[in-house]
PDB file of N, CA and C in Angstrom:
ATOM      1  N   UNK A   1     -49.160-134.613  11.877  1.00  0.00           N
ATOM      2  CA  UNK A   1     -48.736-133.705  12.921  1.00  0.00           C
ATOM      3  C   UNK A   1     -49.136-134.230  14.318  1.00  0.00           C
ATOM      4  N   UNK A   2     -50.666-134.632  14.469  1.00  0.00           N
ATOM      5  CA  UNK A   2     -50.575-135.386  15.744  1.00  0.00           C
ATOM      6  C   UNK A   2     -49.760-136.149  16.143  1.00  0.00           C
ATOM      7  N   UNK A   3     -49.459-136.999  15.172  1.00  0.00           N
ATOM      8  CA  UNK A   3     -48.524-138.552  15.897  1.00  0.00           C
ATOM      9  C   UNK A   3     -47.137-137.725  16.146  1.00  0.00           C
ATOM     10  N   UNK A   4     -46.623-136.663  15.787  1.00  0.00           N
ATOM     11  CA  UNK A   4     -45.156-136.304  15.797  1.00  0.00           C
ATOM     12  C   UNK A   4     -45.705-135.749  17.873  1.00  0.00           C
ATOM     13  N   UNK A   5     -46.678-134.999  17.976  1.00  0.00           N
ATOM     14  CA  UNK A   5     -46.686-134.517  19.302  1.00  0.00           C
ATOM     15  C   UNK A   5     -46.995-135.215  19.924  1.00  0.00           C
ATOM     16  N   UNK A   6     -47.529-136.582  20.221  1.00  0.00           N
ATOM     17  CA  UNK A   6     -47.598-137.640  20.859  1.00  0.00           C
ATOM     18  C   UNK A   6     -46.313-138.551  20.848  1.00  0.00           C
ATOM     19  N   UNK A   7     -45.781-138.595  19.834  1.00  0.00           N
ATOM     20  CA  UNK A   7     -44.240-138.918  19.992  1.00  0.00           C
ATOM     21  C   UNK A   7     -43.025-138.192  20.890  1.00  0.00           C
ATOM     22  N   UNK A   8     -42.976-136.590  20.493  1.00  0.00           N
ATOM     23  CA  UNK A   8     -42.662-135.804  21.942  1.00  0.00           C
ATOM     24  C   UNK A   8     -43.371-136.125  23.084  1.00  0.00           C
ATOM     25  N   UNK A   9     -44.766-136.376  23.444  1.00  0.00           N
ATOM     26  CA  UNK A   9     -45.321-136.285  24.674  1.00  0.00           C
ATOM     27  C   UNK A   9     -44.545-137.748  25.255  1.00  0.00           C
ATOM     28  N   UNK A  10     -44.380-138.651  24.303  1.00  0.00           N
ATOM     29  CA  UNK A  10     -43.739-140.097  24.593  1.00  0.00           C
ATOM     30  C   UNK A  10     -42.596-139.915  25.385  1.00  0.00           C
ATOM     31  N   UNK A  11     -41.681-139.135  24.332  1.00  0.00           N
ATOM     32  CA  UNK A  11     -40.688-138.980  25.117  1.00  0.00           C
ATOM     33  C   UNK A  11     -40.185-138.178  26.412  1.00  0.00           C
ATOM     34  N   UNK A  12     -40.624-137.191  26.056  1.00  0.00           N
ATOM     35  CA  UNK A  12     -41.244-136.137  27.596  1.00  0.00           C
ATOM     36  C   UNK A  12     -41.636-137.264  28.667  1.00  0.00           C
ATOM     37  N   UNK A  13     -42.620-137.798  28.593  1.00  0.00           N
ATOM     38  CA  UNK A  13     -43.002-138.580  30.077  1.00  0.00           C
ATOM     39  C   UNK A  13     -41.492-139.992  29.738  1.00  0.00           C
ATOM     40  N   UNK A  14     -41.180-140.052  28.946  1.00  0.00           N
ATOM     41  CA  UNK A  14     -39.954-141.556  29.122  1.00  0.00           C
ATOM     42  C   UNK A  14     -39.000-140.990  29.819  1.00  0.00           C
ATOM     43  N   UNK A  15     -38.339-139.666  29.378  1.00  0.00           N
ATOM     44  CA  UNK A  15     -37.194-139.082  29.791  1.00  0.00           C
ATOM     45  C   UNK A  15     -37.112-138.140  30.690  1.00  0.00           C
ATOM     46  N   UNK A  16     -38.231-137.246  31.007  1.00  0.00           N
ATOM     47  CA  UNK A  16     -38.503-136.868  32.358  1.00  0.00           C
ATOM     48  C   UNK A  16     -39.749-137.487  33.207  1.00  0.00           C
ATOM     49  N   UNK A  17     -40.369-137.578  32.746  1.00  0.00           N
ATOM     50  CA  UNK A  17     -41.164-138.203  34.321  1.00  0.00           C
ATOM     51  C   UNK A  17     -40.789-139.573  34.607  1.00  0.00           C
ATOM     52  N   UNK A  18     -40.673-140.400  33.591  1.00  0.00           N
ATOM     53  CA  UNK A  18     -40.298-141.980  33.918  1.00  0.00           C
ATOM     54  C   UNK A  18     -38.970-141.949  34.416  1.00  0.00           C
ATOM     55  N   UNK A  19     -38.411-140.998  34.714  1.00  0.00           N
ATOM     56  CA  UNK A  19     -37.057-141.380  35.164  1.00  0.00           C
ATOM     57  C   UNK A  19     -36.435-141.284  36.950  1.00  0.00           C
ATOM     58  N   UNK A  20     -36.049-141.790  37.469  1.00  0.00           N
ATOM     59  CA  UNK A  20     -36.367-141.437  39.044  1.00  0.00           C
ATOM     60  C   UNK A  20     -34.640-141.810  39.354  1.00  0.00           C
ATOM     61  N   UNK A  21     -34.629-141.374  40.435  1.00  0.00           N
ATOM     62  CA  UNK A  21     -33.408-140.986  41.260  1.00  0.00           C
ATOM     63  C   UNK A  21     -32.244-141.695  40.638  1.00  0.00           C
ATOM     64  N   UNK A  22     -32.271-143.284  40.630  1.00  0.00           N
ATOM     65  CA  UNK A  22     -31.530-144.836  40.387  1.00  0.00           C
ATOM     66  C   UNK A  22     -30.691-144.576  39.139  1.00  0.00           C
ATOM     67  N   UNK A  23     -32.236-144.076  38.185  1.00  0.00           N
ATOM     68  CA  UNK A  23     -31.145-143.928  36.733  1.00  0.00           C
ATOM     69  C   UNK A  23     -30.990-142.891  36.828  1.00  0.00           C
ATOM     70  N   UNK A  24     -31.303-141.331  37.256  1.00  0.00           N
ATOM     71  CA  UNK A  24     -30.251-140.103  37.141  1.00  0.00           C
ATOM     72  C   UNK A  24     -29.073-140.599  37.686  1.00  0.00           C
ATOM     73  N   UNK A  25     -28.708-140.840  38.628  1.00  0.00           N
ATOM     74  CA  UNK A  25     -27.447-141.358  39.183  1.00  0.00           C
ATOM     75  C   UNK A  25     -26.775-141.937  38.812  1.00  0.00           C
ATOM     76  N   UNK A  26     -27.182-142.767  38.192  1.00  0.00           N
ATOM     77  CA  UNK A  26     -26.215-144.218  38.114  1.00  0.00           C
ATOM     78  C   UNK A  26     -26.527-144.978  36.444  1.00  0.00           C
ATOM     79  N   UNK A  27     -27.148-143.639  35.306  1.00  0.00           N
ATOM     80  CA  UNK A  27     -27.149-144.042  33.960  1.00  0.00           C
ATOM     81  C   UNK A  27     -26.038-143.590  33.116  1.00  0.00           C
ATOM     82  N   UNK A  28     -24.964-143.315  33.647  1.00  0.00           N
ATOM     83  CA  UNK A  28     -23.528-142.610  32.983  1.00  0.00           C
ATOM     84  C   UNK A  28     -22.655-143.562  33.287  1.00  0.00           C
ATOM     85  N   UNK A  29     -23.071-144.327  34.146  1.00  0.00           N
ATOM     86  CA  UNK A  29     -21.596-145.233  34.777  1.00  0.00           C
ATOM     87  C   UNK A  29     -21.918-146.999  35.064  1.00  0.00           C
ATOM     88  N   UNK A  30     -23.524-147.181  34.292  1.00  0.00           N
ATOM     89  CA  UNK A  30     -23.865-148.331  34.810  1.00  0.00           C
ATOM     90  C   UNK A  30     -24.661-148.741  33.394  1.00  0.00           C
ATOM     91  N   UNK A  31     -24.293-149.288  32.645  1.00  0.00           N
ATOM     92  CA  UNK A  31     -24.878-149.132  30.980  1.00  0.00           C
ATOM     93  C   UNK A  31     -25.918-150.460  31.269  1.00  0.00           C
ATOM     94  N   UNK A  32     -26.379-151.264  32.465  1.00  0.00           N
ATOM     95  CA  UNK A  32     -27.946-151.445  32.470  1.00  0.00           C
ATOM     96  C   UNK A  32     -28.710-150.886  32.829  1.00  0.00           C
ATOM     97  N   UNK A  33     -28.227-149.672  33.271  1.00  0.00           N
ATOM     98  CA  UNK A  33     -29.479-149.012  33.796  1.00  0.00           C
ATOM     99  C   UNK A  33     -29.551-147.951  32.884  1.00  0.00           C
ATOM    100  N   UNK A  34     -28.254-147.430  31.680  1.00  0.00           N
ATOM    101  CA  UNK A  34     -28.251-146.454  30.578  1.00  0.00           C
ATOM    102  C   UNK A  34     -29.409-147.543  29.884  1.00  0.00           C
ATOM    103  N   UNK A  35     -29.106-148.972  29.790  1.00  0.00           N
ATOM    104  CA  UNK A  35     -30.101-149.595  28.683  1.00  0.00           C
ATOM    105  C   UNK A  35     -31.270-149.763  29.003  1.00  0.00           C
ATOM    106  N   UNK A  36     -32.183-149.915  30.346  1.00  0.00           N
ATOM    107  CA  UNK A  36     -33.057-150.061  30.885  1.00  0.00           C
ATOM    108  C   UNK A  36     -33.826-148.423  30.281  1.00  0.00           C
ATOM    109  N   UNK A  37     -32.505-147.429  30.614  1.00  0.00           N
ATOM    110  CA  UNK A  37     -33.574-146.194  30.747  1.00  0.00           C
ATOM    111  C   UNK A  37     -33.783-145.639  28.982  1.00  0.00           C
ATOM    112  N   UNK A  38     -32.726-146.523  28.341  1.00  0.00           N
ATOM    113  CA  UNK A  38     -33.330-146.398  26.408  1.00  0.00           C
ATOM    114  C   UNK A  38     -34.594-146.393  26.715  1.00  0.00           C
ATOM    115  N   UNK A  39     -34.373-147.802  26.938  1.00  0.00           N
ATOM    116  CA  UNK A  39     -35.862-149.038  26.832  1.00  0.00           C
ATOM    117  C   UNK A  39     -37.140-148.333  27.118  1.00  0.00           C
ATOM    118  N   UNK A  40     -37.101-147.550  28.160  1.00  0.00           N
ATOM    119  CA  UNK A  40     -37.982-146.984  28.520  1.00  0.00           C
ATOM    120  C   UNK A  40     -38.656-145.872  27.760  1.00  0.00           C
ATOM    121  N   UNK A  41     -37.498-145.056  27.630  1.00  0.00           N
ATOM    122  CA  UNK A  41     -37.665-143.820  26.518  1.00  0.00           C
ATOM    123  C   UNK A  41     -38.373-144.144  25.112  1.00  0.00           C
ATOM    124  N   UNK A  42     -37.715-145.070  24.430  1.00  0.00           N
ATOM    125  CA  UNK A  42     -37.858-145.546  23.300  1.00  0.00           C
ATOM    126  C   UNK A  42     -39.591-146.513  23.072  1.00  0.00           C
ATOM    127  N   UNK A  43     -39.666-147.303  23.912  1.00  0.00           N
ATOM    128  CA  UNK A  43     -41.380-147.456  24.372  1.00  0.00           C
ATOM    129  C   UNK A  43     -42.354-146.390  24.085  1.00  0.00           C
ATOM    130  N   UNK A  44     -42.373-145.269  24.865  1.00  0.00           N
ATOM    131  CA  UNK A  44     -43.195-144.471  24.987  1.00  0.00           C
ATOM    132  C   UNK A  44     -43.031-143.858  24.248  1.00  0.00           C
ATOM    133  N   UNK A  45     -41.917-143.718  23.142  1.00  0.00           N
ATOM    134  CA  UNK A  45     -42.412-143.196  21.714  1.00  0.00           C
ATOM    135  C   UNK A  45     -42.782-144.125  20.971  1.00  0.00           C
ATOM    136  N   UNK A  46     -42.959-145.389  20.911  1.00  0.00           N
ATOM    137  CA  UNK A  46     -42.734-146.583  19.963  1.00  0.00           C
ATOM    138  C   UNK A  46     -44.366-146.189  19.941  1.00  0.00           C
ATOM    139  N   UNK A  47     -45.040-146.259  20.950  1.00  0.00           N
ATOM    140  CA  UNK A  47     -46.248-146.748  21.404  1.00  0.00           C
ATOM    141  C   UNK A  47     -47.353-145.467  20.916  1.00  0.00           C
ATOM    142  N   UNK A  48     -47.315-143.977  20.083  1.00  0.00           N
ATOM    143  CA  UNK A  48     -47.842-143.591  19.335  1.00  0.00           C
ATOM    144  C   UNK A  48     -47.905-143.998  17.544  1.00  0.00           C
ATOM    145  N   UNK A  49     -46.403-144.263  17.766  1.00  0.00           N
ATOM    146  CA  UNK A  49     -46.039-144.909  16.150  1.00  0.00           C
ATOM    147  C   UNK A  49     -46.893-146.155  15.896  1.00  0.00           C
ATOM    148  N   UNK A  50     -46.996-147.508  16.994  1.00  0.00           N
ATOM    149  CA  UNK A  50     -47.807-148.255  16.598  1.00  0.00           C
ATOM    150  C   UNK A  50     -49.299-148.013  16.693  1.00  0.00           C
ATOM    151  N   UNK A  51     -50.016-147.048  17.311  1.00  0.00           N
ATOM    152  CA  UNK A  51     -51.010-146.683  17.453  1.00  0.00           C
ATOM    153  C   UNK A  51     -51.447-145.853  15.750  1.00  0.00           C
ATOM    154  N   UNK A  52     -50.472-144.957  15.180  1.00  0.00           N
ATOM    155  CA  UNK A  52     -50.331-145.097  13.950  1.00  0.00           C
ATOM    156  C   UNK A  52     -50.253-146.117  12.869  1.00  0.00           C
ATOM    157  N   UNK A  53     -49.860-146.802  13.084  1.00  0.00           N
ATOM    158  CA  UNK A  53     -48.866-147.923  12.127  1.00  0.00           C
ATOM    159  C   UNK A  53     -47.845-147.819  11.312  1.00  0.00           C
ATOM    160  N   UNK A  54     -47.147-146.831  12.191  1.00  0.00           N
ATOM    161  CA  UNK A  54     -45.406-146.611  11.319  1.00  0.00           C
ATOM    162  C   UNK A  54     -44.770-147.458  12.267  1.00  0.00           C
ATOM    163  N   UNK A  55     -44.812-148.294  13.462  1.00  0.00           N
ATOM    164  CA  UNK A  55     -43.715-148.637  13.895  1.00  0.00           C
ATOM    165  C   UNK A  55     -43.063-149.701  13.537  1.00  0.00           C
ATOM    166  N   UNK A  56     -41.756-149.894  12.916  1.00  0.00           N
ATOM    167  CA  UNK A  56     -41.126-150.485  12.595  1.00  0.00           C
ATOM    168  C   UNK A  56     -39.746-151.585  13.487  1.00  0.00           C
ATOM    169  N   UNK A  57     -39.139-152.392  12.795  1.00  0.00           N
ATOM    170  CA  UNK A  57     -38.315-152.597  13.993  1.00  0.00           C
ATOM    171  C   UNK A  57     -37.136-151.392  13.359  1.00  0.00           C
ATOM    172  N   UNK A  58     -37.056-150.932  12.814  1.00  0.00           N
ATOM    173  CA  UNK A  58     -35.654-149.957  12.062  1.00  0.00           C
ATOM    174  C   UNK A  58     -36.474-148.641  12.974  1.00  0.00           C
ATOM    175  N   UNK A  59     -37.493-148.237  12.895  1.00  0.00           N
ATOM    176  CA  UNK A  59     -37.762-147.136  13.913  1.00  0.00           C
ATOM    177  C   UNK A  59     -37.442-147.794  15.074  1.00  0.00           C
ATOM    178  N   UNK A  60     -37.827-148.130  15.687  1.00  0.00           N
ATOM    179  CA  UNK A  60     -37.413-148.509  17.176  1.00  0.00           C
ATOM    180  C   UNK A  60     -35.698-148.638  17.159  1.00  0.00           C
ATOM    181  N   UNK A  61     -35.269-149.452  16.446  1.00  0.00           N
ATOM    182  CA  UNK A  61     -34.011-149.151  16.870  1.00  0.00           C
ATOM    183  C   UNK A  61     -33.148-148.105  16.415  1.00  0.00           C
ATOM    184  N   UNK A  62     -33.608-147.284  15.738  1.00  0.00           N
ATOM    185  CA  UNK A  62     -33.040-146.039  15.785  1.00  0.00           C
ATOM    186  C   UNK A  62     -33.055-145.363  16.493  1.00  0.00           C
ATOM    187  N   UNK A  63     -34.201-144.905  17.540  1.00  0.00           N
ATOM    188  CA  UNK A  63     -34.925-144.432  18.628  1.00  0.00           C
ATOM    189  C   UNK A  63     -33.646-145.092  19.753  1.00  0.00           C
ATOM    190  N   UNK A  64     -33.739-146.454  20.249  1.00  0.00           N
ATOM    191  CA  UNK A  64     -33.446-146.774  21.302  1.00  0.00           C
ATOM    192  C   UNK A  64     -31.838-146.631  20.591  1.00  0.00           C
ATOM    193  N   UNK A  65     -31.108-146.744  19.802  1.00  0.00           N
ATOM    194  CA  UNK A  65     -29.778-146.634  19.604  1.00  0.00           C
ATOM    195  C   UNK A  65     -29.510-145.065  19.932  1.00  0.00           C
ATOM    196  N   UNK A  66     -30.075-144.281  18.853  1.00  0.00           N
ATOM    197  CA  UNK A  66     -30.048-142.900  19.278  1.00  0.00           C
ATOM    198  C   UNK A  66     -29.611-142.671  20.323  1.00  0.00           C
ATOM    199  N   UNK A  67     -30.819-143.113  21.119  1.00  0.00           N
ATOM    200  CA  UNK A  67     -30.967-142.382  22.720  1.00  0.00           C
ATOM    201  C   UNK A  67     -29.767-142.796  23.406  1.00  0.00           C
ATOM    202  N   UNK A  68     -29.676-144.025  23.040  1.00  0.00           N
ATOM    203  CA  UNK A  68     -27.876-144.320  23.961  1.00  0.00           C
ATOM    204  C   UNK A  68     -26.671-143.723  23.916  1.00  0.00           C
ATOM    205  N   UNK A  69     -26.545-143.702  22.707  1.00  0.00           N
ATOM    206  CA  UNK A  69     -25.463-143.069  21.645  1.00  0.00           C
ATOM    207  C   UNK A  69     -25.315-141.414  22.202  1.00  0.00           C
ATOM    208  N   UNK A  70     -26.547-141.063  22.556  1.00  0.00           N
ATOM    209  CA  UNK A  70     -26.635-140.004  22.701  1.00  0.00           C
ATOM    210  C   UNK A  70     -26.592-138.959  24.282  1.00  0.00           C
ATOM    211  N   UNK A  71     -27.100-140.218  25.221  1.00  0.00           N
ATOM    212  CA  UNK A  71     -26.806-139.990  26.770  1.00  0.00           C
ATOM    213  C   UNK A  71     -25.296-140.408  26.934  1.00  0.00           C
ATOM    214  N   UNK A  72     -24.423-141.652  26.218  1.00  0.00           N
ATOM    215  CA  UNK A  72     -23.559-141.344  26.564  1.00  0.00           C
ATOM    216  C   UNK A  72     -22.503-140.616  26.374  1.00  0.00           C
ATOM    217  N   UNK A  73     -22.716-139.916  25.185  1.00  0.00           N
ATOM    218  CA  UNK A  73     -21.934-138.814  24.829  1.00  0.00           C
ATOM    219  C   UNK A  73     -22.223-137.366  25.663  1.00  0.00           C
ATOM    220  N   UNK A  74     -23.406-137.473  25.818  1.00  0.00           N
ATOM    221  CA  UNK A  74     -23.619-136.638  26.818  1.00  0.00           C
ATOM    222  C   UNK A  74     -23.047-136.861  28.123  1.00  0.00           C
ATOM    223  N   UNK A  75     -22.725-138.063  28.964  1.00  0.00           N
ATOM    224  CA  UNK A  75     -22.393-138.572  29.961  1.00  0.00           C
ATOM    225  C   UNK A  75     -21.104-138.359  30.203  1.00  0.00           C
ATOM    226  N   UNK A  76     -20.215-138.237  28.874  1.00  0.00           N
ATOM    227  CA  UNK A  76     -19.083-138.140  28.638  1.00  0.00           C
ATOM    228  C   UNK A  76     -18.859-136.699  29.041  1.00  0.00           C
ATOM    229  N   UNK A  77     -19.407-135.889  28.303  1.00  0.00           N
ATOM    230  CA  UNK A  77     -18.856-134.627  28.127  1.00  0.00           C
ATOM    231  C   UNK A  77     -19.302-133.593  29.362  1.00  0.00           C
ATOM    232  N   UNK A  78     -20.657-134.248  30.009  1.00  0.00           N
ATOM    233  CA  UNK A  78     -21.147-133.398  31.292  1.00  0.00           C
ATOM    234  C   UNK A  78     -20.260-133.469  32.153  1.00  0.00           C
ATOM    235  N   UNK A  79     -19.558-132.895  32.596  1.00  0.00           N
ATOM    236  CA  UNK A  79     -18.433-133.395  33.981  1.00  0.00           C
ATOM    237  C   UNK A  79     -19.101-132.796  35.543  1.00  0.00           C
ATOM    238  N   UNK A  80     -20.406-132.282  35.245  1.00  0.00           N
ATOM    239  CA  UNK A  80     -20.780-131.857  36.412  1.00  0.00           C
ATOM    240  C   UNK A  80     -22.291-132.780  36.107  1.00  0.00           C
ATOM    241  N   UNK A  81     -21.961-134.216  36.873  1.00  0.00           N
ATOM    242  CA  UNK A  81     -23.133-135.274  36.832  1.00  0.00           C
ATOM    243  C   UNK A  81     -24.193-135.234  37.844  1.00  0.00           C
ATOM    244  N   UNK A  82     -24.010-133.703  38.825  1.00  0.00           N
ATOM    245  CA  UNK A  82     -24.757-134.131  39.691  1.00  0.00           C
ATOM    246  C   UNK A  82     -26.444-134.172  38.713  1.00  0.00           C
ATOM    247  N   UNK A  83     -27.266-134.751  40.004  1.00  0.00           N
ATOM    248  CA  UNK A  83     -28.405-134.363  39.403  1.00  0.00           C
ATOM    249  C   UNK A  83     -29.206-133.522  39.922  1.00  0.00           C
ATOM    250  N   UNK A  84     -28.861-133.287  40.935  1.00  0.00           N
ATOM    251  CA  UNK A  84     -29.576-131.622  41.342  1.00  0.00           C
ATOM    252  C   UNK A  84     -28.405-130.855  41.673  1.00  0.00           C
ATOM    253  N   UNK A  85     -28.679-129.796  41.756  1.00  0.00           N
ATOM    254  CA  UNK A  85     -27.668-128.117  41.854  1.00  0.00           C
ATOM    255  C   UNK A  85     -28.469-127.450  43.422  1.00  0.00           C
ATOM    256  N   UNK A  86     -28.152-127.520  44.739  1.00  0.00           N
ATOM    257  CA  UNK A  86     -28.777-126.905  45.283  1.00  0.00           C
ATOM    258  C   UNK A  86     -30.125-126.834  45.151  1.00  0.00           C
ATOM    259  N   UNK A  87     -30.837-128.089  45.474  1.00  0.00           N
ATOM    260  CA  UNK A  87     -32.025-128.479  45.370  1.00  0.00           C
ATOM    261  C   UNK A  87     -32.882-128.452  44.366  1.00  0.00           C
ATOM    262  N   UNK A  88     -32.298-127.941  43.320  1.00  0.00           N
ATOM    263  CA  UNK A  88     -33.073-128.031  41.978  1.00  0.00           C
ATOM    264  C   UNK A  88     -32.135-128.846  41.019  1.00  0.00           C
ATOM    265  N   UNK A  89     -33.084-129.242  39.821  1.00  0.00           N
ATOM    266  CA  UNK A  89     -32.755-129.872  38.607  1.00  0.00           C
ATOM    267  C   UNK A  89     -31.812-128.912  38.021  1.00  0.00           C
ATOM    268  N   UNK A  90     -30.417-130.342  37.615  1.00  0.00           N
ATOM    269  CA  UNK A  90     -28.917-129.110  37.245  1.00  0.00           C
ATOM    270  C   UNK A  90     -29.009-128.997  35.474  1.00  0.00           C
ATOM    271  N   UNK A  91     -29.772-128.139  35.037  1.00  0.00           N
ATOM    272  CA  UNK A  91     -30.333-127.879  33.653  1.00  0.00           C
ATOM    273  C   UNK A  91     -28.740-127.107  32.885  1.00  0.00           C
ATOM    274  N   UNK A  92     -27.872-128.358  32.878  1.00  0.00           N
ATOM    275  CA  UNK A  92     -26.349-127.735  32.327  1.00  0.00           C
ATOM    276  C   UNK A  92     -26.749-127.522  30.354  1.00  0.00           C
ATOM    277  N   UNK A  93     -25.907-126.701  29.842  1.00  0.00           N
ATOM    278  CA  UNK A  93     -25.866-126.831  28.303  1.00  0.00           C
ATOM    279  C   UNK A  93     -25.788-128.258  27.741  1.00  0.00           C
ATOM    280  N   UNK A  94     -25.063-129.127  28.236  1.00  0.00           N
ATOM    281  CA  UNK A  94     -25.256-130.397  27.738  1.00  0.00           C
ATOM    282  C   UNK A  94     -26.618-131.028  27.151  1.00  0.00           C
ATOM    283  N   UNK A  95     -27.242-130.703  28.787  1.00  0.00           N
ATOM    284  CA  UNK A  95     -29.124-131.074  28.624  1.00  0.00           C
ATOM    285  C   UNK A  95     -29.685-130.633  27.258  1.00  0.00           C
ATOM    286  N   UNK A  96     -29.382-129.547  27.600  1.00  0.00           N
ATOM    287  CA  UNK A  96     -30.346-128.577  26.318  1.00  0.00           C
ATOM    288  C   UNK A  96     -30.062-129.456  24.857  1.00  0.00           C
ATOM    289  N   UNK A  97     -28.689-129.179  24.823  1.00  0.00           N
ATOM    290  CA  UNK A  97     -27.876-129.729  23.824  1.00  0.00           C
ATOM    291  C   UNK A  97     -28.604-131.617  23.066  1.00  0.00           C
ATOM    292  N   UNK A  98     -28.426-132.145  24.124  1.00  0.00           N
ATOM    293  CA  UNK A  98     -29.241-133.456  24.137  1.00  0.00           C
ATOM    294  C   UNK A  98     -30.915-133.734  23.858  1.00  0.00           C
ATOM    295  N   UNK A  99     -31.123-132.457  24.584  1.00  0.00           N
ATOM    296  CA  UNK A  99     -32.702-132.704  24.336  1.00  0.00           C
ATOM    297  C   UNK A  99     -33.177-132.438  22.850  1.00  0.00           C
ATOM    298  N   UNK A 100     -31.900-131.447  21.972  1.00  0.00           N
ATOM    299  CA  UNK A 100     -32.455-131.109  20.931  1.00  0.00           C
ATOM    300  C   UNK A 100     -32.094-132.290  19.621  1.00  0.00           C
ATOM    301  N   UNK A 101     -31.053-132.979  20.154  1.00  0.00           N
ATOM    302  CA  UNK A 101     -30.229-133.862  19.432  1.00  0.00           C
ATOM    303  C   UNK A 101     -31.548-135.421  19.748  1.00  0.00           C
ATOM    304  N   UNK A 102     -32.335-135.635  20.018  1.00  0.00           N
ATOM    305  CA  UNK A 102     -33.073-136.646  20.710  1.00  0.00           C
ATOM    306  C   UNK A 102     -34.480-135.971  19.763  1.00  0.00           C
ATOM    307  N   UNK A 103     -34.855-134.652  19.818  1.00  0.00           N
ATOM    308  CA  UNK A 103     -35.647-134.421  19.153  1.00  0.00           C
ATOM    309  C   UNK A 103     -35.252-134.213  17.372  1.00  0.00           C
ATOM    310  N   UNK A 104     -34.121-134.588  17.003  1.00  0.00           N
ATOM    311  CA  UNK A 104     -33.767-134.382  15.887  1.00  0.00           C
ATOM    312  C   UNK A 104     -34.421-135.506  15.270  1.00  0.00           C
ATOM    313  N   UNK A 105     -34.086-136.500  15.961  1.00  0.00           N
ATOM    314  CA  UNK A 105     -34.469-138.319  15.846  1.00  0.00           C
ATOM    315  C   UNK A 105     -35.578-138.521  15.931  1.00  0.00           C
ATOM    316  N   UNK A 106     -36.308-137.700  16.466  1.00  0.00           N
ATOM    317  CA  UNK A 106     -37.283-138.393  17.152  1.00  0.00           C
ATOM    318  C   UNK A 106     -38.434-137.670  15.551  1.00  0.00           C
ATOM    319  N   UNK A 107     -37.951-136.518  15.019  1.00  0.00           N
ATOM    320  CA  UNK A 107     -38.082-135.828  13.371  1.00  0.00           C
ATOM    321  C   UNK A 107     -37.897-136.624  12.179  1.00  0.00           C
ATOM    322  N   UNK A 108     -36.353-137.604  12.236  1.00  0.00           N
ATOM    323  CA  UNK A 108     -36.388-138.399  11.586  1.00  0.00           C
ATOM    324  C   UNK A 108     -37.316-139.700  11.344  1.00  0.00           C
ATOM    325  N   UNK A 109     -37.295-140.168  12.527  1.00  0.00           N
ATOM    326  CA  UNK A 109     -38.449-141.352  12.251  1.00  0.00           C
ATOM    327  C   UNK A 109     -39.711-140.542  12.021  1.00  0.00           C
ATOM    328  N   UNK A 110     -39.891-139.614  12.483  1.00  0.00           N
ATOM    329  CA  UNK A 110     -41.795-139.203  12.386  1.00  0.00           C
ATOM    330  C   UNK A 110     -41.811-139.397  10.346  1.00  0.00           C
ATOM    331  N   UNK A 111     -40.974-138.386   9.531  1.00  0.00           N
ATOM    332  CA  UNK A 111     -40.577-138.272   8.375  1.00  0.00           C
ATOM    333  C   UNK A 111     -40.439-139.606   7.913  1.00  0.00           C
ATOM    334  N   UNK A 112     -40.301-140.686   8.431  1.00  0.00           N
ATOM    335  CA  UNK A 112     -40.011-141.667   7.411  1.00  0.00           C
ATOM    336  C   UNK A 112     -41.554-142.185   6.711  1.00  0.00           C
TER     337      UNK A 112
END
């Protein structure tokens, strides 16, 4: 159970705090900076798993495929890309939608 909430905390700081203006903007329409911002995501969960010793290369790339697979379908279907709404974070159904689809994965590898 620890390593699964250190794996969320991974991704929590990969996908919101590690993420800054460059790739909100420009990770739907610029697939090095969609792959840069996997990379990133996928790290900071990798990095409880090896602290465990589940990390694998088949975990990791499930993780970092996931996550792509999964922003750009999201990227696709959000048609309102801003990234803020009147000075706040634009928290559309998509998000939600994504965040739970990212934590589905992120269930699967813990389980393996």
């Amino acid at each position: 159970m620890k390593l699964l909430i250190f794996m969320i905390f991974g991704h929590l700081l990969g996908d919101v705090f590690l993420r800054n203006v460059i790739i909100d903007r420009h990770k739907h329409d610029n697939m090095v900076v969609q792959a840069f911002h996997c990379f990133i995501v996928t790290t900071c969960i990798a990095i409880p798993l090896e602290v465990f010793s589940k990390l694998t290369m088949e975990n990791y790339m499930i993780l970092l495929l996931s996550h792509f697979i999964i922003d750009e379908i999201k990227g696709k279907l959000d048609l309102n890309r801003d990234w803020e709404k009147d000075g706040k974070p634009d928290v559309s159904k998509y998000k939600i939608v994504d965040q739970i689809v990212h934590l589905i994965f992120i269930l699967i590898v813990w389980g393996v």
